[in-house]
PDB file of N, CA and C in Angstrom:
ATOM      1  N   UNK A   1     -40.299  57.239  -3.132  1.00  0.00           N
ATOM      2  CA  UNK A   1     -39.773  56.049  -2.526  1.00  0.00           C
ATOM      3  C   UNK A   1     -38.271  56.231  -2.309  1.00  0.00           C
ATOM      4  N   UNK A   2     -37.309  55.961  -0.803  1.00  0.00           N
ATOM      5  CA  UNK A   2     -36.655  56.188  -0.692  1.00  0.00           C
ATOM      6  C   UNK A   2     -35.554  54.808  -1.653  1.00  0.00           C
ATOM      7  N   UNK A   3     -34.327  54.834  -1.510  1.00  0.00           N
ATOM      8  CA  UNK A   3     -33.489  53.855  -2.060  1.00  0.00           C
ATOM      9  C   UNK A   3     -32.419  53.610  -1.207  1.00  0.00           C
ATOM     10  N   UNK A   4     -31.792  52.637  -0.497  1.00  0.00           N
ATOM     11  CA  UNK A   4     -30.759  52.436   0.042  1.00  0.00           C
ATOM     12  C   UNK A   4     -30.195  51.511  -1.148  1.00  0.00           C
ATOM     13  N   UNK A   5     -28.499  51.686  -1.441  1.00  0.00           N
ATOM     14  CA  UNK A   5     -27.467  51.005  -1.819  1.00  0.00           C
ATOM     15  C   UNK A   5     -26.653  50.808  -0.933  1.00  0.00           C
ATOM     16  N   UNK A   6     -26.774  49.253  -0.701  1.00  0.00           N
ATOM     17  CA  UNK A   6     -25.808  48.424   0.116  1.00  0.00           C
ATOM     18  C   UNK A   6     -24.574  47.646  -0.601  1.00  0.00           C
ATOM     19  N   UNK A   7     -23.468  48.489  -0.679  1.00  0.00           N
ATOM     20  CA  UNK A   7     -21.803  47.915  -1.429  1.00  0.00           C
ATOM     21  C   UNK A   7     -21.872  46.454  -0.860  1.00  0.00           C
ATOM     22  N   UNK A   8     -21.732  46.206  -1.367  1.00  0.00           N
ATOM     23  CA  UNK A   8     -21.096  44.663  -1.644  1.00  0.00           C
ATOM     24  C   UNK A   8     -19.758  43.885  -1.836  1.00  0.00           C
ATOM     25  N   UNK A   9     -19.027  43.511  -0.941  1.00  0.00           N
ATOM     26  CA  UNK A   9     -17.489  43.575  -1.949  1.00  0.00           C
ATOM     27  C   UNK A   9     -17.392  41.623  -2.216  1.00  0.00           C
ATOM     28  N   UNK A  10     -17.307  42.079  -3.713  1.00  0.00           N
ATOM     29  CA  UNK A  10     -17.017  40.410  -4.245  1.00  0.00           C
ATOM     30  C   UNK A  10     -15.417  39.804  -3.375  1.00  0.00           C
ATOM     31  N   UNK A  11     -15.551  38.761  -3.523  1.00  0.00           N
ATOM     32  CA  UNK A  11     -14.090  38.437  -3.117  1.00  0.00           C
ATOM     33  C   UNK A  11     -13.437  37.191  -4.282  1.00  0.00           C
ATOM     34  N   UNK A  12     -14.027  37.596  -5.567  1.00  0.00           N
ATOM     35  CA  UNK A  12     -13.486  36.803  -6.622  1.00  0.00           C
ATOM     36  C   UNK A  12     -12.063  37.494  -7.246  1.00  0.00           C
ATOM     37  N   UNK A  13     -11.092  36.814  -7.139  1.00  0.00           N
ATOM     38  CA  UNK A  13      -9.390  38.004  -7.616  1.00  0.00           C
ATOM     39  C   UNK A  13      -9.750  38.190  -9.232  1.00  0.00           C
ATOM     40  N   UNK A  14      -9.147  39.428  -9.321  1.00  0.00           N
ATOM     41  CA  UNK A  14      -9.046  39.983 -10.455  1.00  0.00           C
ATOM     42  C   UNK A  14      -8.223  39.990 -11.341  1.00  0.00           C
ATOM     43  N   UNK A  15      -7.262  39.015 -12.066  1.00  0.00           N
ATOM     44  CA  UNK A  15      -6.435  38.887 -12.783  1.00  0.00           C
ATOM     45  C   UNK A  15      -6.485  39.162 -14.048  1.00  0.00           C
ATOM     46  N   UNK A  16      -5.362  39.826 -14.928  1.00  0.00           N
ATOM     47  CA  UNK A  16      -5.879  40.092 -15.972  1.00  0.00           C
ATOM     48  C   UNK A  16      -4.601  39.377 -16.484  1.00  0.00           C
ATOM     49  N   UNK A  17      -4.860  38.429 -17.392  1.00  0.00           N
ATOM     50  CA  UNK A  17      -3.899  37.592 -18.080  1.00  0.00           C
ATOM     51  C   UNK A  17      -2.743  38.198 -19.022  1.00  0.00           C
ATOM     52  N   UNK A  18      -2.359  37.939 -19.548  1.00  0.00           N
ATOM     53  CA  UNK A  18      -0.839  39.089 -20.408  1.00  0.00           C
ATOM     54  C   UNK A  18      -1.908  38.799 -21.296  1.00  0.00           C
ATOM     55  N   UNK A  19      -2.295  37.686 -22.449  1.00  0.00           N
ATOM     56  CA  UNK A  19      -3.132  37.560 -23.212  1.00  0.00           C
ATOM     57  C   UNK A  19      -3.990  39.128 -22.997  1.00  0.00           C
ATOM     58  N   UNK A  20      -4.880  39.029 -22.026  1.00  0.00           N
ATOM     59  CA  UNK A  20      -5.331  40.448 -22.087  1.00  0.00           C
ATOM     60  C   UNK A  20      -4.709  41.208 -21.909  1.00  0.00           C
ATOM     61  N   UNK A  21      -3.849  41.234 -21.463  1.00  0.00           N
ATOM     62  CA  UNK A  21      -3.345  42.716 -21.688  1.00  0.00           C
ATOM     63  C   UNK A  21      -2.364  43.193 -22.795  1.00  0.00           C
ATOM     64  N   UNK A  22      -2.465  42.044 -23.116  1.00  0.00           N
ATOM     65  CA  UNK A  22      -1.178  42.284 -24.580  1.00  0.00           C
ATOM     66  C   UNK A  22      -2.282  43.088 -25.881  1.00  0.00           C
ATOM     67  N   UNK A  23      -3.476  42.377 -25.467  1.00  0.00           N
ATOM     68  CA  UNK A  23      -4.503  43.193 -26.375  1.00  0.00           C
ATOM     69  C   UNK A  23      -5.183  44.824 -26.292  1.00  0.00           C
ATOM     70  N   UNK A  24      -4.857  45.308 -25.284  1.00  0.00           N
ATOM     71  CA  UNK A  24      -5.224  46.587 -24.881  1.00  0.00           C
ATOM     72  C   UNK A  24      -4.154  47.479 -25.043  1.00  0.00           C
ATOM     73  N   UNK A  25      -4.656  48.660 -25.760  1.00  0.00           N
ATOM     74  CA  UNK A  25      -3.448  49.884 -26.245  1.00  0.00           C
ATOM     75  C   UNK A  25      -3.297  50.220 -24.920  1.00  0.00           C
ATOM     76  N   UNK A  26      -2.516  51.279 -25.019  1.00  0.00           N
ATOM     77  CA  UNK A  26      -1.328  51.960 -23.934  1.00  0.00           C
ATOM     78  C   UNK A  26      -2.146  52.934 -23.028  1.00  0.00           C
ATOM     79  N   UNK A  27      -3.355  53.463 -23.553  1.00  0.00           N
ATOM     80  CA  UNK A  27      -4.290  54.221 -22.204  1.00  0.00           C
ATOM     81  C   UNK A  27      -5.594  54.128 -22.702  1.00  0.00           C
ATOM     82  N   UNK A  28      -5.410  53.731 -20.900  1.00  0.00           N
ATOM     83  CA  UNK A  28      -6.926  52.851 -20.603  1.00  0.00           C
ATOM     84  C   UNK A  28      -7.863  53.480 -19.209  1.00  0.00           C
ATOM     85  N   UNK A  29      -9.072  53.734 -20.147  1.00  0.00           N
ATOM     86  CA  UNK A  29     -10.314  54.091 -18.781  1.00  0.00           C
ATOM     87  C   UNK A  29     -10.825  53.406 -18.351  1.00  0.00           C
ATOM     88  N   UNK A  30     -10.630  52.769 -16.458  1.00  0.00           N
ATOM     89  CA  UNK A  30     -10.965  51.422 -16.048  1.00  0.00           C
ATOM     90  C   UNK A  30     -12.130  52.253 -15.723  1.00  0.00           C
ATOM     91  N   UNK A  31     -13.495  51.057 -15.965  1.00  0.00           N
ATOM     92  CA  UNK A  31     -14.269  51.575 -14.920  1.00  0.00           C
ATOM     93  C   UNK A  31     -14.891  49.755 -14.361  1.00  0.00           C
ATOM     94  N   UNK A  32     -15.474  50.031 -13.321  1.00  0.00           N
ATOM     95  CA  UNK A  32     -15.907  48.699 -12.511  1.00  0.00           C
ATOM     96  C   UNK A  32     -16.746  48.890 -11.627  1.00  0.00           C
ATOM     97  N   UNK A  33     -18.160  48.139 -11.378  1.00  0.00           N
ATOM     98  CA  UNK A  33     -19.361  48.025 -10.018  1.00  0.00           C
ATOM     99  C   UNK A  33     -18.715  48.404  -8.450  1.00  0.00           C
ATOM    100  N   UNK A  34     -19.797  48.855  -7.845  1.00  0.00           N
ATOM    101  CA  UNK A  34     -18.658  48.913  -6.669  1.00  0.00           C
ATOM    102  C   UNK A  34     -18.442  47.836  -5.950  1.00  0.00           C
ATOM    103  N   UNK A  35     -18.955  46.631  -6.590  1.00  0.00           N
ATOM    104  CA  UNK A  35     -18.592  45.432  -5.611  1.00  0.00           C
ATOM    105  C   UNK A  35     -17.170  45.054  -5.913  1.00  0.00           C
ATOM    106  N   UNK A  36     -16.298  45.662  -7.152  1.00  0.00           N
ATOM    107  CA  UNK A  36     -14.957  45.660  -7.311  1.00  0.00           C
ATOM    108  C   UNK A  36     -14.179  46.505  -7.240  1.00  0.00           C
ATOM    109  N   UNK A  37     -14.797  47.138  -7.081  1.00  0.00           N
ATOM    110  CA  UNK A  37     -13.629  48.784  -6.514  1.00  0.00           C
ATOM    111  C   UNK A  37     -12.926  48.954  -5.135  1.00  0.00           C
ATOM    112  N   UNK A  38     -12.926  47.994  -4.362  1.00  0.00           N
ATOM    113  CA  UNK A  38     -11.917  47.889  -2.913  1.00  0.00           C
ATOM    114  C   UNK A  38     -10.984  47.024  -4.023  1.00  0.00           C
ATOM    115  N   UNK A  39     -10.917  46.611  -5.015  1.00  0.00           N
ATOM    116  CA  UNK A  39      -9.216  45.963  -5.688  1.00  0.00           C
ATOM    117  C   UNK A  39      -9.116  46.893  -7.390  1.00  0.00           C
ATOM    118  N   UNK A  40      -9.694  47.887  -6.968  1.00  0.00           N
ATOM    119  CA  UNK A  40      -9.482  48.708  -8.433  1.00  0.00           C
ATOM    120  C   UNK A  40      -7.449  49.318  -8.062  1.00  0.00           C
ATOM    121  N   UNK A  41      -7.362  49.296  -7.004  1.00  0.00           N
ATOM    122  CA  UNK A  41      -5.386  49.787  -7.470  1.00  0.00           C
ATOM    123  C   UNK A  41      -4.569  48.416  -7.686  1.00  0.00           C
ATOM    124  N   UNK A  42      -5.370  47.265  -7.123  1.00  0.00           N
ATOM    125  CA  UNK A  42      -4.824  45.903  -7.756  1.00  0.00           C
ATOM    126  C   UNK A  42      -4.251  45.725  -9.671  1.00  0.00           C
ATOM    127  N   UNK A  43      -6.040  46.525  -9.732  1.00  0.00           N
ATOM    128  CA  UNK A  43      -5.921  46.137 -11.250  1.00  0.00           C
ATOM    129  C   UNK A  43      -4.897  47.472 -12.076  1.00  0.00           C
ATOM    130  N   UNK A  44      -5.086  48.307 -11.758  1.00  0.00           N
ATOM    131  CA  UNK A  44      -4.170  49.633 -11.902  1.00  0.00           C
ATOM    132  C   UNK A  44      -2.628  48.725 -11.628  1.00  0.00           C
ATOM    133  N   UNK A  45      -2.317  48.241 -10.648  1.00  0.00           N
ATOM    134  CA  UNK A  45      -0.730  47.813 -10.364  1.00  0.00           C
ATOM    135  C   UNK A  45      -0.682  46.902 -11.505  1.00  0.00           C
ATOM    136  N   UNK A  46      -1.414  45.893 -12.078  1.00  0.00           N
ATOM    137  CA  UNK A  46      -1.543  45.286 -12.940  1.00  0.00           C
ATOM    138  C   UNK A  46      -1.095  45.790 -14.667  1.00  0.00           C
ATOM    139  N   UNK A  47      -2.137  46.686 -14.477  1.00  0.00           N
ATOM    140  CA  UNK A  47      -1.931  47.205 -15.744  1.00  0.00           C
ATOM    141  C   UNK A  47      -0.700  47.960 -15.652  1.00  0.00           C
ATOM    142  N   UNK A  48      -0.025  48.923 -14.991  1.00  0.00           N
ATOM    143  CA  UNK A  48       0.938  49.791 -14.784  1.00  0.00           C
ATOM    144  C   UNK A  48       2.151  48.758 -14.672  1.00  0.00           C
ATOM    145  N   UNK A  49       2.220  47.387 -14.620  1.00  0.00           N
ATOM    146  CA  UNK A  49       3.369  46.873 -14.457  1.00  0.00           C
ATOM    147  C   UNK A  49       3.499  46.476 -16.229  1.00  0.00           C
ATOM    148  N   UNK A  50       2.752  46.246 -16.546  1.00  0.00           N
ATOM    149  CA  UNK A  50       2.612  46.099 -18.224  1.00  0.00           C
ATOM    150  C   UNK A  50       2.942  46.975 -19.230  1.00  0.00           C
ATOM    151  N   UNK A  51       2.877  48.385 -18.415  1.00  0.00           N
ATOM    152  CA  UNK A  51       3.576  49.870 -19.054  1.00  0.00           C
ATOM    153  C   UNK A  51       1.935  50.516 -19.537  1.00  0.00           C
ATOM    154  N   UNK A  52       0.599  49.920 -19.027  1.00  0.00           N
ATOM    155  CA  UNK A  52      -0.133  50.845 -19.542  1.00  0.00           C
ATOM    156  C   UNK A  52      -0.765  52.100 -18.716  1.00  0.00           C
ATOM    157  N   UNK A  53      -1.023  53.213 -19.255  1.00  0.00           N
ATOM    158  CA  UNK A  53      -1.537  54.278 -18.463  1.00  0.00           C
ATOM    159  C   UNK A  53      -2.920  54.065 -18.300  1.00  0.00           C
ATOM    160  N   UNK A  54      -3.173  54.693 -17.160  1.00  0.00           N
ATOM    161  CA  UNK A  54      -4.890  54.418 -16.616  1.00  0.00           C
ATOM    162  C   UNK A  54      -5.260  55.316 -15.912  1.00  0.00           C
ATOM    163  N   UNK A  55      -6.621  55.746 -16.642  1.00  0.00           N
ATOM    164  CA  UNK A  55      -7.276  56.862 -16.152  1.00  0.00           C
ATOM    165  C   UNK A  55      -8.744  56.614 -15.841  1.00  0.00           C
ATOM    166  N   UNK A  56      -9.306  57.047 -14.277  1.00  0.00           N
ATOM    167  CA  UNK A  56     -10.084  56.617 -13.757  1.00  0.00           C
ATOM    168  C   UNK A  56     -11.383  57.744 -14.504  1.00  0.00           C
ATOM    169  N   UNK A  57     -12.378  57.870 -15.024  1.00  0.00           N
ATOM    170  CA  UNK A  57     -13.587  58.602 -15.109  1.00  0.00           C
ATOM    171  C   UNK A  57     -14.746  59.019 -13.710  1.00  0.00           C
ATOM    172  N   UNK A  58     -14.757  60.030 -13.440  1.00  0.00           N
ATOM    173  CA  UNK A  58     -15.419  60.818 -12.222  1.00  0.00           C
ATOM    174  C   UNK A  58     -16.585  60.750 -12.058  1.00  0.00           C
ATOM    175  N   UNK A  59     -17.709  59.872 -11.543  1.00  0.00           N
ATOM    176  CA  UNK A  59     -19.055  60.057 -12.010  1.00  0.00           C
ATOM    177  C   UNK A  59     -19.768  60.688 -11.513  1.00  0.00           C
ATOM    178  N   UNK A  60     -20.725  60.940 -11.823  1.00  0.00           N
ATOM    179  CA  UNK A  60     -21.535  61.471 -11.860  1.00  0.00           C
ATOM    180  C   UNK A  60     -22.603  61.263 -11.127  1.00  0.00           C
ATOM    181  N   UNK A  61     -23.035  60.019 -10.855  1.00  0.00           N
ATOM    182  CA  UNK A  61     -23.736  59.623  -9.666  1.00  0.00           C
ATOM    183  C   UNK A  61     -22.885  58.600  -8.663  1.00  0.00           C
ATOM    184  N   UNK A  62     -22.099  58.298  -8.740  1.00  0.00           N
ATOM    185  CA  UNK A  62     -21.166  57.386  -8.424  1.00  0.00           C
ATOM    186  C   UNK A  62     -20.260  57.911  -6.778  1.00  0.00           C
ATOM    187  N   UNK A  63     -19.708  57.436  -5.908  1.00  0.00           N
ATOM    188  CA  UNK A  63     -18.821  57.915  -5.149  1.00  0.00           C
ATOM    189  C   UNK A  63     -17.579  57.570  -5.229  1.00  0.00           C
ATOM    190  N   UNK A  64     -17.427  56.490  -6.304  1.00  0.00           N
ATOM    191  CA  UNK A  64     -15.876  56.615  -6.666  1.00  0.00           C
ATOM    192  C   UNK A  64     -15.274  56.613  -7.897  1.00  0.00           C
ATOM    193  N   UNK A  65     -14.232  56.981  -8.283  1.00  0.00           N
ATOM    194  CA  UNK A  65     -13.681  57.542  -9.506  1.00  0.00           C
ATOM    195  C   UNK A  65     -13.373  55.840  -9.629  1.00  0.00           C
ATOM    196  N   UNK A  66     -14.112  56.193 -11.047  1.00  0.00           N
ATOM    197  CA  UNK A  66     -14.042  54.626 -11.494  1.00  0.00           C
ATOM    198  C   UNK A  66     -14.851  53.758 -11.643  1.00  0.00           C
ATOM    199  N   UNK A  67     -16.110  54.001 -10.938  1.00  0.00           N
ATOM    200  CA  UNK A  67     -17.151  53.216 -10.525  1.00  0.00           C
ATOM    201  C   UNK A  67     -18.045  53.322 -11.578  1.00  0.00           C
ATOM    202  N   UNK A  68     -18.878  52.349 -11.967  1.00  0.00           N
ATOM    203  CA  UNK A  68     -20.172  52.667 -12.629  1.00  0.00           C
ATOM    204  C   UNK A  68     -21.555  52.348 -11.593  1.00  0.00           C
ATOM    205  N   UNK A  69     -22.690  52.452 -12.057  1.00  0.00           N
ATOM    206  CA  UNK A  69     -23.810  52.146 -11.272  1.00  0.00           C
ATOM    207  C   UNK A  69     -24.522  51.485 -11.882  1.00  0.00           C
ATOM    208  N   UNK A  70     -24.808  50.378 -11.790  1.00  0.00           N
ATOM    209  CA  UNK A  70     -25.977  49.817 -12.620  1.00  0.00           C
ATOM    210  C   UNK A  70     -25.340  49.520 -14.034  1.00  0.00           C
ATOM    211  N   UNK A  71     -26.111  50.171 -15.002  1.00  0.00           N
ATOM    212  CA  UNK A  71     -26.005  49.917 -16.563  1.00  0.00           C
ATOM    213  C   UNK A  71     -26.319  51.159 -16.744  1.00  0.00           C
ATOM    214  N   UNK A  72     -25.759  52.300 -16.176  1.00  0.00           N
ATOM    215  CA  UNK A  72     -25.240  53.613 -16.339  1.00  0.00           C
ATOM    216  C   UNK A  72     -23.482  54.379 -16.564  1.00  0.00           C
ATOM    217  N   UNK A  73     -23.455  53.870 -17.828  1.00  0.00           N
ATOM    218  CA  UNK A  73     -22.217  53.720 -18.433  1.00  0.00           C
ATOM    219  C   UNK A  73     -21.809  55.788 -19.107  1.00  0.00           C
ATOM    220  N   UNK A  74     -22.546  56.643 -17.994  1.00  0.00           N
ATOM    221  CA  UNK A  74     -22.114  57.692 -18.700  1.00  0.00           C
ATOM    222  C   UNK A  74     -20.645  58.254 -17.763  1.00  0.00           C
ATOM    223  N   UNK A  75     -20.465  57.797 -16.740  1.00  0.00           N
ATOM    224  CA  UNK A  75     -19.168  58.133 -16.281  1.00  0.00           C
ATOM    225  C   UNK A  75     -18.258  57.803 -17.044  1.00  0.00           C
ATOM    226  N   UNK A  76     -18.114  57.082 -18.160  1.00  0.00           N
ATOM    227  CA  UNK A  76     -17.098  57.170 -19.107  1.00  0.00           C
ATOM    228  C   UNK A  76     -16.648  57.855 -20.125  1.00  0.00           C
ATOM    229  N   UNK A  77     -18.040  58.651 -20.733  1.00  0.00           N
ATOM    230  CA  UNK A  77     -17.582  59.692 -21.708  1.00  0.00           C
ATOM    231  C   UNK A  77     -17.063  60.862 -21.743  1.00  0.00           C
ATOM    232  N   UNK A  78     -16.322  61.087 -22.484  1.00  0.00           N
ATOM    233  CA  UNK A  78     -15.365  61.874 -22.715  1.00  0.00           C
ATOM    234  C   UNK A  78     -14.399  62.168 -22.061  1.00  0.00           C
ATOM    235  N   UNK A  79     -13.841  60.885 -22.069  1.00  0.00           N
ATOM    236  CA  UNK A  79     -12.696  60.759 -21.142  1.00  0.00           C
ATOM    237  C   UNK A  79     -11.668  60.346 -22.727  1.00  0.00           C
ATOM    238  N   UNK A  80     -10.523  61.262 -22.002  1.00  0.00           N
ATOM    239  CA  UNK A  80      -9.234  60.743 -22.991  1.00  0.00           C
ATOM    240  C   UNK A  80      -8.651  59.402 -22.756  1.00  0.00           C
ATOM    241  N   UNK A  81      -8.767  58.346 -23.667  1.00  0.00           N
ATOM    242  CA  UNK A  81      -8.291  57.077 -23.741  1.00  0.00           C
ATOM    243  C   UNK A  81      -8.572  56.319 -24.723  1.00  0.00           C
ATOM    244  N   UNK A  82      -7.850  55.541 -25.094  1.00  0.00           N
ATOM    245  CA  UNK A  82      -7.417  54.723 -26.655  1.00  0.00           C
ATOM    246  C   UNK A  82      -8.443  53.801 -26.212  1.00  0.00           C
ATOM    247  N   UNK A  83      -9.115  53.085 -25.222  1.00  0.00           N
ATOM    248  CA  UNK A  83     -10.016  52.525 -24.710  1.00  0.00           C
ATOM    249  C   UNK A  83     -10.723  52.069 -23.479  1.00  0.00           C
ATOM    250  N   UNK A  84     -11.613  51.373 -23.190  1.00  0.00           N
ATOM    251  CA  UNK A  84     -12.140  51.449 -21.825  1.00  0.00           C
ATOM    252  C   UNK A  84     -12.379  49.739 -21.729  1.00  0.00           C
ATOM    253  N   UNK A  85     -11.901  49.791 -20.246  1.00  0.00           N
ATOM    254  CA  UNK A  85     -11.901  48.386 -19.680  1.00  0.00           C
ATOM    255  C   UNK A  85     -12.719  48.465 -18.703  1.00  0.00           C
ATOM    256  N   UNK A  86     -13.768  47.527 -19.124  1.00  0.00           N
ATOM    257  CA  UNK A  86     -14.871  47.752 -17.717  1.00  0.00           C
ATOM    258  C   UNK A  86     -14.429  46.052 -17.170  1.00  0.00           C
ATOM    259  N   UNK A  87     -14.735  45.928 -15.540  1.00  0.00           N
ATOM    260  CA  UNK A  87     -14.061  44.611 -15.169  1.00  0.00           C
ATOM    261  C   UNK A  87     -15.680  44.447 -14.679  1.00  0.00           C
TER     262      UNK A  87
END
């Protein structure tokens, strides 16, 4: 059986409050659906104005660095980072 995936782009903004971000150490692996990944350098400018580093994970079935699929959370491992922010 074939499968088409049709992207989706939410248009809900992505804010991340100082509250959150005051809680997240200094490097961070974003990952996010692709219905939020046309504002994944939003959230990067976000975090980077806060002083934190961010490193995107490469997947594996995925077409963008950063992306997850589903509730296929292995594009994140073993990635260097104090923690992971999925949006």
């Amino acid at each position: 059986m074939r499968t088409l995936h049709i992207p989706v782009k939410s248009t809900v903004p992505i804010i991340l409050t100082e509250d959150i971000i005051s809680r997240l150490p200094n490097k961070i692996a974003l990952v996010m659906p692709v219905q939020h990944i046309h504002k994944r350098d939003e959230v990067i400018a976000q975090l980077h104005r806060a002083g934190k580093e961010v490193v995107l994970p490469q997947g594996y079935h995925t077409r963008h660095d950063g992306q997850v699929l589903g509730c296929d959370q292995a594009e994140g491992h073993g990635i260097d980072a104090d923690a992971y922010l999925c949006v």
